[in-house]
PDB file of N, CA and C in Angstrom:
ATOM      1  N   UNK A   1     271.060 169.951  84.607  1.00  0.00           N
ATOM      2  CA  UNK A   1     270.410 169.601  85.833  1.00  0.00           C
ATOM      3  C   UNK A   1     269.223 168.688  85.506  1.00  0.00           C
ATOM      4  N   UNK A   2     268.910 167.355  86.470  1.00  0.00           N
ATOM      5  CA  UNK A   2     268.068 166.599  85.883  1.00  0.00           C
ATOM      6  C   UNK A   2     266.607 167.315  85.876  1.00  0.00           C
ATOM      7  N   UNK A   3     265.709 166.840  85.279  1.00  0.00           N
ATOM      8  CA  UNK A   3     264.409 167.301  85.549  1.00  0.00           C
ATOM      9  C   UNK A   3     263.830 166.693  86.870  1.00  0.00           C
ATOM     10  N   UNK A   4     263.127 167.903  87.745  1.00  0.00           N
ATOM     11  CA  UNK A   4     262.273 167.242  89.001  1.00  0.00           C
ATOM     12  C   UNK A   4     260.544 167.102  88.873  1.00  0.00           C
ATOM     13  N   UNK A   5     260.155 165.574  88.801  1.00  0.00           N
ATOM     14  CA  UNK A   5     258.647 165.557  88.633  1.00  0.00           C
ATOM     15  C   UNK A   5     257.589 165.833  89.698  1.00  0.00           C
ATOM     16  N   UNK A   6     257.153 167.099  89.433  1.00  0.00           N
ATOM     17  CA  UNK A   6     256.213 167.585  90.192  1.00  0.00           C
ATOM     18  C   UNK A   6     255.014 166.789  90.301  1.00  0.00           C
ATOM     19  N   UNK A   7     253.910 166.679  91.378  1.00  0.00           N
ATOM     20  CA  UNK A   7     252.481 166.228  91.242  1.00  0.00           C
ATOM     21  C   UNK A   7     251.660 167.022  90.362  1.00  0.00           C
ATOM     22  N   UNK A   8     250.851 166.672  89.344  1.00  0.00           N
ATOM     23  CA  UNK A   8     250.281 167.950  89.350  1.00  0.00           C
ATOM     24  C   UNK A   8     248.397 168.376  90.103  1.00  0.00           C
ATOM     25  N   UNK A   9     248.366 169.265  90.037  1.00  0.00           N
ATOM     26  CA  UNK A   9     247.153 169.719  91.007  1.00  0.00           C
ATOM     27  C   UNK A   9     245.465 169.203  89.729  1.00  0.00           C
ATOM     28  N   UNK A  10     244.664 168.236  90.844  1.00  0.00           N
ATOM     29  CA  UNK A  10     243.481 167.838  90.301  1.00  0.00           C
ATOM     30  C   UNK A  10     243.517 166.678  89.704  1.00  0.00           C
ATOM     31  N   UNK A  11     245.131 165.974  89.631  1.00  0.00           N
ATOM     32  CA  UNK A  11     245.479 164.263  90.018  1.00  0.00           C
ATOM     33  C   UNK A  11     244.896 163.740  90.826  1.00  0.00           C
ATOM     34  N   UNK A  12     244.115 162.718  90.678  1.00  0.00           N
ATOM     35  CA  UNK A  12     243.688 161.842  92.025  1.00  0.00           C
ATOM     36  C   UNK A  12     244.984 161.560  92.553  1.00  0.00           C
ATOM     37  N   UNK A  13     245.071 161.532  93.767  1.00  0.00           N
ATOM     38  CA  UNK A  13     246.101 160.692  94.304  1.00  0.00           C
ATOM     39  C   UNK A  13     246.330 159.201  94.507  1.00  0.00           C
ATOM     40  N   UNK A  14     247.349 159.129  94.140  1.00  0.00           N
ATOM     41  CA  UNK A  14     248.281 157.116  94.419  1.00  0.00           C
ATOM     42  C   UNK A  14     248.054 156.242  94.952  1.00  0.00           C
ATOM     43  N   UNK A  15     247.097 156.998  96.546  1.00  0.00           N
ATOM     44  CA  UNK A  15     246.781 156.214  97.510  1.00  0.00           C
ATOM     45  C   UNK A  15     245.388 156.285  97.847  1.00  0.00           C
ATOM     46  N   UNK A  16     244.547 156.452  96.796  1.00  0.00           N
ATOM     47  CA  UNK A  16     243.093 156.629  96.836  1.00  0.00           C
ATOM     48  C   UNK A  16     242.665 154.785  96.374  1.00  0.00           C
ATOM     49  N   UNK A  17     241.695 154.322  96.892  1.00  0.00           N
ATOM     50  CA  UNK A  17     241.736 153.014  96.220  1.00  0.00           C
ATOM     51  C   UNK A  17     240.511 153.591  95.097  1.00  0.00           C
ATOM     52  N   UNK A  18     240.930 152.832  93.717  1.00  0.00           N
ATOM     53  CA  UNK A  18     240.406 153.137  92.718  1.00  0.00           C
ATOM     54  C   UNK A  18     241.269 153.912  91.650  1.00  0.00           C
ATOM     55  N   UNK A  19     242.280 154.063  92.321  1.00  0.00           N
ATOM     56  CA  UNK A  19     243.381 155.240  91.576  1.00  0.00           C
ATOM     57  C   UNK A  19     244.083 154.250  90.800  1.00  0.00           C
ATOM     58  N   UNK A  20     244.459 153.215  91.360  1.00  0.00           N
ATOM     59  CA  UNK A  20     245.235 152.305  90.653  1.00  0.00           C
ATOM     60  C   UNK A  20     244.631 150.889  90.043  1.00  0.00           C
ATOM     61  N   UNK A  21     244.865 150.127  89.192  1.00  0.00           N
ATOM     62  CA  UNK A  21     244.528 149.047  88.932  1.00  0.00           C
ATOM     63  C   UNK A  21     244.729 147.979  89.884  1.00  0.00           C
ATOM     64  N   UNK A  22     243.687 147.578  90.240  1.00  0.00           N
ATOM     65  CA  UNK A  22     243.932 146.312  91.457  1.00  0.00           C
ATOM     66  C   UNK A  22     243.476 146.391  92.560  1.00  0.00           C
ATOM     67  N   UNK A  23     242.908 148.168  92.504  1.00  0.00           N
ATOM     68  CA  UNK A  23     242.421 148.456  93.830  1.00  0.00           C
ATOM     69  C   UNK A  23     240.812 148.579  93.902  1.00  0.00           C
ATOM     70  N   UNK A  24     240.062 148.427  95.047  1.00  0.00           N
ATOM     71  CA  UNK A  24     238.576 148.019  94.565  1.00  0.00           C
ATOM     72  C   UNK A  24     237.848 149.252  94.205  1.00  0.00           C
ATOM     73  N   UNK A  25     237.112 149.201  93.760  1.00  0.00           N
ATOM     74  CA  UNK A  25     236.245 150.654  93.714  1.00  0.00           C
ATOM     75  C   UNK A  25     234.491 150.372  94.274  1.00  0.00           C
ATOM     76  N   UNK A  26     234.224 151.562  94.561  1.00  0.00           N
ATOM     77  CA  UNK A  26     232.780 151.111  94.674  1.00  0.00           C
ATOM     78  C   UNK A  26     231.979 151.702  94.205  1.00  0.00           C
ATOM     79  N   UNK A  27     230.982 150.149  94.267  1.00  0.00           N
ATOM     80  CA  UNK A  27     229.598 150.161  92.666  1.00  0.00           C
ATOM     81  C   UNK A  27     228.158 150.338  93.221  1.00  0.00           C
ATOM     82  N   UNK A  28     227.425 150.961  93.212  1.00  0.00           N
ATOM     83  CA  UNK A  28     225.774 150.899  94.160  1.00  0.00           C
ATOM     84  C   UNK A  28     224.725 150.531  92.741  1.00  0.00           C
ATOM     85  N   UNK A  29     224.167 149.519  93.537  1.00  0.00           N
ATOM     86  CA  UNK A  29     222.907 148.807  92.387  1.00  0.00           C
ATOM     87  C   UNK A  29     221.790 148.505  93.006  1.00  0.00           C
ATOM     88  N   UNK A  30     220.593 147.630  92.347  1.00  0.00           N
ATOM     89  CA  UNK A  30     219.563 147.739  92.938  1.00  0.00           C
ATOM     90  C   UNK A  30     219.508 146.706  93.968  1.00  0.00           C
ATOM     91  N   UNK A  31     221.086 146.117  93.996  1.00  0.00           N
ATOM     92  CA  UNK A  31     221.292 144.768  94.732  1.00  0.00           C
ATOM     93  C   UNK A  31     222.400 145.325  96.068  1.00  0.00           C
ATOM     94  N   UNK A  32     222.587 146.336  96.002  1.00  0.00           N
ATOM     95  CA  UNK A  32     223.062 147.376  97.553  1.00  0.00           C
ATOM     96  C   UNK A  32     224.371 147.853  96.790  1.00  0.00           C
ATOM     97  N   UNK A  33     224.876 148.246  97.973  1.00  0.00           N
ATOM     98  CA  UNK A  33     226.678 148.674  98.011  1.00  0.00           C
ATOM     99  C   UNK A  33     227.037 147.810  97.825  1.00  0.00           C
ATOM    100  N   UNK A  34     228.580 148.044  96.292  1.00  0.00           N
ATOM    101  CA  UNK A  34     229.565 146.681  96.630  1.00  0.00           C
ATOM    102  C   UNK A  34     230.986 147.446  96.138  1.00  0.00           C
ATOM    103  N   UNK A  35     231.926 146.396  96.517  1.00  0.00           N
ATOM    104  CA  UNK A  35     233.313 146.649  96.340  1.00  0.00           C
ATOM    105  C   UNK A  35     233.400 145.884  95.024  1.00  0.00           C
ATOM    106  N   UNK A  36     234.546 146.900  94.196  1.00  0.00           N
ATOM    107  CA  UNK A  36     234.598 145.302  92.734  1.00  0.00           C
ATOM    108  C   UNK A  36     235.835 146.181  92.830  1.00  0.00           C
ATOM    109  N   UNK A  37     236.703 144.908  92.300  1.00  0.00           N
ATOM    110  CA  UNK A  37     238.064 144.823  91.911  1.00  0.00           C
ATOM    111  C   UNK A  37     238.543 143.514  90.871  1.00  0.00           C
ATOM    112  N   UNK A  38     238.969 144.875  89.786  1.00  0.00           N
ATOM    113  CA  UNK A  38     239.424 144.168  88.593  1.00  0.00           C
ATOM    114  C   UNK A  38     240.174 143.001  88.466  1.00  0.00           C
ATOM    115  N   UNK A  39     240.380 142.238  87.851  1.00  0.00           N
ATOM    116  CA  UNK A  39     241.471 141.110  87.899  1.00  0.00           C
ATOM    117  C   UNK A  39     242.383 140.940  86.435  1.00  0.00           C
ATOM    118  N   UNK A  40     243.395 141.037  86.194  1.00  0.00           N
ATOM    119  CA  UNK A  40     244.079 140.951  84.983  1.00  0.00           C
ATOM    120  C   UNK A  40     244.014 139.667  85.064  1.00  0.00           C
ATOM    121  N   UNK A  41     244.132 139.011  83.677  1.00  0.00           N
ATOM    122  CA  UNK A  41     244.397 137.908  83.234  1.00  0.00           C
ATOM    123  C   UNK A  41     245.723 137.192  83.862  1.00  0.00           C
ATOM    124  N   UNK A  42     246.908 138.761  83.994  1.00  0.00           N
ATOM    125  CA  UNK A  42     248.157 137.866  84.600  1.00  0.00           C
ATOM    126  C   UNK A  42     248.130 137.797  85.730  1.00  0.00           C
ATOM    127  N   UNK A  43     247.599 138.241  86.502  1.00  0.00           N
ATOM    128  CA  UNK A  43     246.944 137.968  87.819  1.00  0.00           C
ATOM    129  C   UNK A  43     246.051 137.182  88.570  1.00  0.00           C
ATOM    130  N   UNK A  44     245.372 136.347  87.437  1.00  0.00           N
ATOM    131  CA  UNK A  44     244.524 135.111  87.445  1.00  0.00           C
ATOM    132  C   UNK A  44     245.031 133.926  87.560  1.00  0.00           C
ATOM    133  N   UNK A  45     245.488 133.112  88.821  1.00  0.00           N
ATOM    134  CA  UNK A  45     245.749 132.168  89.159  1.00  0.00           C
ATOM    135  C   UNK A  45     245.583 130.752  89.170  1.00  0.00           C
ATOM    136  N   UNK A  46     243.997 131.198  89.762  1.00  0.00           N
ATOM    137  CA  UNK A  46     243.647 129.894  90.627  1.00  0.00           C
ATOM    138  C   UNK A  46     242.294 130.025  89.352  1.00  0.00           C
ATOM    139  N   UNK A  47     241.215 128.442  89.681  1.00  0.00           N
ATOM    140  CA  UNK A  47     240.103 128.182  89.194  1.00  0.00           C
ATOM    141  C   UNK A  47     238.934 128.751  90.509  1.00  0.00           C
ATOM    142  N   UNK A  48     238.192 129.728  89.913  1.00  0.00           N
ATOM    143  CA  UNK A  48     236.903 130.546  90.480  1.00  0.00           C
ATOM    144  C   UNK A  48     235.480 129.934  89.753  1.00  0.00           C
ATOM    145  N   UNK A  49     234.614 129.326  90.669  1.00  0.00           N
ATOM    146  CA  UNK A  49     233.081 129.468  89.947  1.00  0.00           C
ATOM    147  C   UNK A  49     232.068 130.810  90.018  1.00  0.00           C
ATOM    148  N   UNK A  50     231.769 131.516  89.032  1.00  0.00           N
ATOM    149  CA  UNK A  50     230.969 132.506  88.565  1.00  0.00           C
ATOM    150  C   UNK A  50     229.856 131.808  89.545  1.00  0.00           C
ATOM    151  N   UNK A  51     229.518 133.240  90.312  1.00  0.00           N
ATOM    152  CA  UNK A  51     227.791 133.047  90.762  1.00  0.00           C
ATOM    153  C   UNK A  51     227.119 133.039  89.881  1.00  0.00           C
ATOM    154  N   UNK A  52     227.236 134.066  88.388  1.00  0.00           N
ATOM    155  CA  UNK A  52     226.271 134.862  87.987  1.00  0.00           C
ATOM    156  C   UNK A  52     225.729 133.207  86.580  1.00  0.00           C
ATOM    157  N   UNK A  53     226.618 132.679  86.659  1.00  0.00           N
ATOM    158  CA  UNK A  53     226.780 131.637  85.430  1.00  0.00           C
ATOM    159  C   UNK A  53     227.073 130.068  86.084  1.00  0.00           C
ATOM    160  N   UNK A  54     227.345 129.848  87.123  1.00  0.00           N
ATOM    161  CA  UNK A  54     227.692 128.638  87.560  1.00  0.00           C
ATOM    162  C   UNK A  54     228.870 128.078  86.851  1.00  0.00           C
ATOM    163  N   UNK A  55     229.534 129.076  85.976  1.00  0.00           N
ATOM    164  CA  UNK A  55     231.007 128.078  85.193  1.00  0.00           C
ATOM    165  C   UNK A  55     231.796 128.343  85.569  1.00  0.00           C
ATOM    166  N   UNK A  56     233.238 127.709  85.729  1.00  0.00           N
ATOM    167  CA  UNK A  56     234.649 128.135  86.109  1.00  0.00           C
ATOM    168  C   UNK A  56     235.140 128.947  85.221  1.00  0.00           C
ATOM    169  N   UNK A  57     235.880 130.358  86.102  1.00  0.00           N
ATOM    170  CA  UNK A  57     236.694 131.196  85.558  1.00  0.00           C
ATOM    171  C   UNK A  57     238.170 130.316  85.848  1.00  0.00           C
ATOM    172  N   UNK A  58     238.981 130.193  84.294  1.00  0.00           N
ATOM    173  CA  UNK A  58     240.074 129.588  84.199  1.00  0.00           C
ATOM    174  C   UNK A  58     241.416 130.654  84.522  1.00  0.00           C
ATOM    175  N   UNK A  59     242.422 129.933  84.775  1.00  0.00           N
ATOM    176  CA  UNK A  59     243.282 130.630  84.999  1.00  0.00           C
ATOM    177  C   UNK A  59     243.862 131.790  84.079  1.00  0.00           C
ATOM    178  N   UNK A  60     244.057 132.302  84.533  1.00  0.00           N
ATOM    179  CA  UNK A  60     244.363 133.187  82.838  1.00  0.00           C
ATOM    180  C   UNK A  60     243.355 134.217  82.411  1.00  0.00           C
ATOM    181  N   UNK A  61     242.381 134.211  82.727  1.00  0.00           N
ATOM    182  CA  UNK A  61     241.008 134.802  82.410  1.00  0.00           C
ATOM    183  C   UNK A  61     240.584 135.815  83.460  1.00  0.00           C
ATOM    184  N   UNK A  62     240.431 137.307  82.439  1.00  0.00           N
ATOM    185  CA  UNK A  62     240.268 138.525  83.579  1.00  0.00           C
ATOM    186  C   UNK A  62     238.818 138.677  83.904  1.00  0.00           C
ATOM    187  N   UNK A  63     239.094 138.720  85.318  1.00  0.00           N
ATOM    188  CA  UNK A  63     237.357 138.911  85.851  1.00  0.00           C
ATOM    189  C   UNK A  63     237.287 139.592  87.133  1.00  0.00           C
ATOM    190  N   UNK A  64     236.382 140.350  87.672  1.00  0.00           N
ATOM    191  CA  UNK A  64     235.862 141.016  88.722  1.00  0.00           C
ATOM    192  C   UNK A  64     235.983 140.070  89.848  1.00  0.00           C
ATOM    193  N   UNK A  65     236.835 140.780  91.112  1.00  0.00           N
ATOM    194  CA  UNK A  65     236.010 140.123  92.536  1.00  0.00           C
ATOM    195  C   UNK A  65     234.976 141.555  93.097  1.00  0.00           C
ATOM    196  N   UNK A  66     233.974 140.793  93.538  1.00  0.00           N
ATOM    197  CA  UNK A  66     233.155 142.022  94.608  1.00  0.00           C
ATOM    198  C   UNK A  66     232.926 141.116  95.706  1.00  0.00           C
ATOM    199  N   UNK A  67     232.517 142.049  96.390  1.00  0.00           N
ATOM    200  CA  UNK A  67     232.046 141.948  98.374  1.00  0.00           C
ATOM    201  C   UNK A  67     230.928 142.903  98.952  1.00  0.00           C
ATOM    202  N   UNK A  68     230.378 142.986  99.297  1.00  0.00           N
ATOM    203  CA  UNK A  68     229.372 144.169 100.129  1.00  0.00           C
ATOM    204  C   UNK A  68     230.075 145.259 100.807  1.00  0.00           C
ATOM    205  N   UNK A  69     229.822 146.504 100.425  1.00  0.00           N
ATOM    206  CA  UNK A  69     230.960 147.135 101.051  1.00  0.00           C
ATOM    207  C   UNK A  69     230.649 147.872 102.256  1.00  0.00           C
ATOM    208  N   UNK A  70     229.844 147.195 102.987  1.00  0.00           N
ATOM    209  CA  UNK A  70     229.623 147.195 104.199  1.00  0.00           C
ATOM    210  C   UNK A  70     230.595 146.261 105.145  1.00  0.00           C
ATOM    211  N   UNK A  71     230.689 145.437 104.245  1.00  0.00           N
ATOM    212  CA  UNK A  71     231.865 144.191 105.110  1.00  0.00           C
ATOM    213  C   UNK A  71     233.622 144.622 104.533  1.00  0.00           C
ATOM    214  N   UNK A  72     233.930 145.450 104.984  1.00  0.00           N
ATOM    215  CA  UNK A  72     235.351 145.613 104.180  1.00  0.00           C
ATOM    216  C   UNK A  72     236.368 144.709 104.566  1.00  0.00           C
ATOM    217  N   UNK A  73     236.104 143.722 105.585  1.00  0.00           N
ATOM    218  CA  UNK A  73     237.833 142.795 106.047  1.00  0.00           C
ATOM    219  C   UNK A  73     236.764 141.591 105.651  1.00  0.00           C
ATOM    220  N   UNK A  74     235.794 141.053 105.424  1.00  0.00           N
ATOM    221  CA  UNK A  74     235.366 139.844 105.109  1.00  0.00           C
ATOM    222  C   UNK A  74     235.843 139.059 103.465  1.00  0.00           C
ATOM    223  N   UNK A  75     236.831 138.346 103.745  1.00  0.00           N
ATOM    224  CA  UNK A  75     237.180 137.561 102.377  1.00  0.00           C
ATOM    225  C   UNK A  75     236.484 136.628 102.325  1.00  0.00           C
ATOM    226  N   UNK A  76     235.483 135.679 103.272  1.00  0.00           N
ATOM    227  CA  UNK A  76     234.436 135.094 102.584  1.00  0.00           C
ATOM    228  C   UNK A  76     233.449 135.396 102.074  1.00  0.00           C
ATOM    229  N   UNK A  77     233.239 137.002 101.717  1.00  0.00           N
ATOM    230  CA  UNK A  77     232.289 137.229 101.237  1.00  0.00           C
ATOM    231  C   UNK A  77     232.742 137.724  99.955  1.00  0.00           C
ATOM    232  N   UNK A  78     233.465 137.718  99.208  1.00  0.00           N
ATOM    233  CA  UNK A  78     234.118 137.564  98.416  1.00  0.00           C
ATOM    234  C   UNK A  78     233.682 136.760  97.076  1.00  0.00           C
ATOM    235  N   UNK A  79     233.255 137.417  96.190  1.00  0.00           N
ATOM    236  CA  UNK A  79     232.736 136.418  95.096  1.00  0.00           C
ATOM    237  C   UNK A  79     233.612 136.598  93.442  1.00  0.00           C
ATOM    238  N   UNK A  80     234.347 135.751  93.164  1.00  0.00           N
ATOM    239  CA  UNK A  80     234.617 136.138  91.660  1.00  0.00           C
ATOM    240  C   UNK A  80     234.035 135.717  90.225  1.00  0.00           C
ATOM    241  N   UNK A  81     233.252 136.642  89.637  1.00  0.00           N
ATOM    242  CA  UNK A  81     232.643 136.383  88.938  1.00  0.00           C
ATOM    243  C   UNK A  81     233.178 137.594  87.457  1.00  0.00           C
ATOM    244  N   UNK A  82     232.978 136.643  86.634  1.00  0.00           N
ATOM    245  CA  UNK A  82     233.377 137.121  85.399  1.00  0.00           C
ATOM    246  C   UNK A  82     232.555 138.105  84.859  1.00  0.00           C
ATOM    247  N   UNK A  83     233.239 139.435  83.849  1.00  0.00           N
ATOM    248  CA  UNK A  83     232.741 140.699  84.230  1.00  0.00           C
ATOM    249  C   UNK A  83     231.576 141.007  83.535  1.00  0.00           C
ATOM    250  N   UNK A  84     231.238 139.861  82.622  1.00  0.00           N
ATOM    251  CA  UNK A  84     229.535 140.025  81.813  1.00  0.00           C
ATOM    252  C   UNK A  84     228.688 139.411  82.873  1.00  0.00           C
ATOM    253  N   UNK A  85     229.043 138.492  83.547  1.00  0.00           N
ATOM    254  CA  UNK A  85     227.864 138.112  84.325  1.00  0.00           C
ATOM    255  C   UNK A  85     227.837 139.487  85.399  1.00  0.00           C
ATOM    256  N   UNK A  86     228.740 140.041  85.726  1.00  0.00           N
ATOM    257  CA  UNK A  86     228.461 140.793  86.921  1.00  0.00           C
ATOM    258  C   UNK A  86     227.782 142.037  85.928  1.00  0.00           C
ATOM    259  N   UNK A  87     228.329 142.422  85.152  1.00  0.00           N
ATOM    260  CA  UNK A  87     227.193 143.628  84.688  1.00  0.00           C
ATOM    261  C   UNK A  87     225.605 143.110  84.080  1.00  0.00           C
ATOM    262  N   UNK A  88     225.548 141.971  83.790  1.00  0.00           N
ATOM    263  CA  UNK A  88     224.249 141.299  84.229  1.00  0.00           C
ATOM    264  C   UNK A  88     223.492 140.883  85.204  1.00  0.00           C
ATOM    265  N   UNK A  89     224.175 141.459  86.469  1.00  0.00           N
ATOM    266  CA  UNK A  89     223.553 140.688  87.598  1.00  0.00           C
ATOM    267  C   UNK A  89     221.752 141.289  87.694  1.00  0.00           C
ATOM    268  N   UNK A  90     221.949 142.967  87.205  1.00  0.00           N
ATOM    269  CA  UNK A  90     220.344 143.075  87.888  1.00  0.00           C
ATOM    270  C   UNK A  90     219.222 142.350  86.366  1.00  0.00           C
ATOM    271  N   UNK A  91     219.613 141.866  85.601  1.00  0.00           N
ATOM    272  CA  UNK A  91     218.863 141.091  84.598  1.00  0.00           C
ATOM    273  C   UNK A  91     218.759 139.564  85.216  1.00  0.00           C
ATOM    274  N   UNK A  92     220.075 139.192  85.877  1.00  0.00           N
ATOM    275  CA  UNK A  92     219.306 137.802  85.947  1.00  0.00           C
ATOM    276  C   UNK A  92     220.359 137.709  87.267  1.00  0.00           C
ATOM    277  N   UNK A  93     219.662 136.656  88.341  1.00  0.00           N
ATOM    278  CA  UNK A  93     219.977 136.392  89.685  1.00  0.00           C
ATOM    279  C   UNK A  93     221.682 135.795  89.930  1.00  0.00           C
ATOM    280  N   UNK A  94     221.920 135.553  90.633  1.00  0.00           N
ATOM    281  CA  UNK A  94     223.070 134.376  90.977  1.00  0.00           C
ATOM    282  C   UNK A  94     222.385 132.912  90.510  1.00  0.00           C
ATOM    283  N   UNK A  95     223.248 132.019  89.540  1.00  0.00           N
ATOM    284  CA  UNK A  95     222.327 130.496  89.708  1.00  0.00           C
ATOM    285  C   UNK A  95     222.673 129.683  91.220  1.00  0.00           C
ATOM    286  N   UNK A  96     221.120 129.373  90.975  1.00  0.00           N
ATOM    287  CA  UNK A  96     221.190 128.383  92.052  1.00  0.00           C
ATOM    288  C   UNK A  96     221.252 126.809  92.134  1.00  0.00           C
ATOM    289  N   UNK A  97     222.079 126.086  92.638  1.00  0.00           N
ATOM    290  CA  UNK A  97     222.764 124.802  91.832  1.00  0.00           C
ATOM    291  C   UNK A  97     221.467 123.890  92.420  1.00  0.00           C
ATOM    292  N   UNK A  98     221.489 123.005  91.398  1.00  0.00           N
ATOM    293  CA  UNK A  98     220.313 121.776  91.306  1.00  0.00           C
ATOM    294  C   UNK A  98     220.774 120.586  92.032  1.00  0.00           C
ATOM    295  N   UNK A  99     220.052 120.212  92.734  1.00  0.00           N
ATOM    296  CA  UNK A  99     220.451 118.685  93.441  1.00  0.00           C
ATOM    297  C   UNK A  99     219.632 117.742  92.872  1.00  0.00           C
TER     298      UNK A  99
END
């Protein structure tokens, strides 16, 4: 008889976001509530500019998106920034670009 896979008890569950890779979790700093969600490298598409650094995250390259997680349906608030600058954020600001 085949084997039947039980849940077992004190598993987070499947459908918790944070349970799985890809799903956001949330982070509180001295800069408020935020949502961050991981990004695999194979999941890295497109070209992103880092707030925290002003450089492009290349395709291919795993990095954090966050948002305020006060705004949960806002995708323009949406920032992807690579995951040393974001655990640097309360050391040093977002750059601000020079004209």
């Amino acid at each position: 008889m085949p084997r039947r896979n039980r849940p077992h008890r004190g598993r987070p569950d499947a459908d918790r976001a944070g349970a799985a890779p890809g799903w956001a979790h949330a982070e509180s700093g001295p800069d408020g509530d935020w949502l961050v969600r991981s990004v695999p490298g194979s999941q890295a598409t497109k070209v992103y500019r880092c707030p925290g650094c002003d450089h492009e995250i290349q395709p291919g390259v795993p990095h954090v998106v966050a948002w305020p997680a006060d705004e949960l349906g806002s995708v323009a608030d949406r920032r992807h920034w690579h995951r040393a600058c974001w655990d640097a954020r309360g050391r040093r600001g977002p750059t601000r670009k020079r004209f």
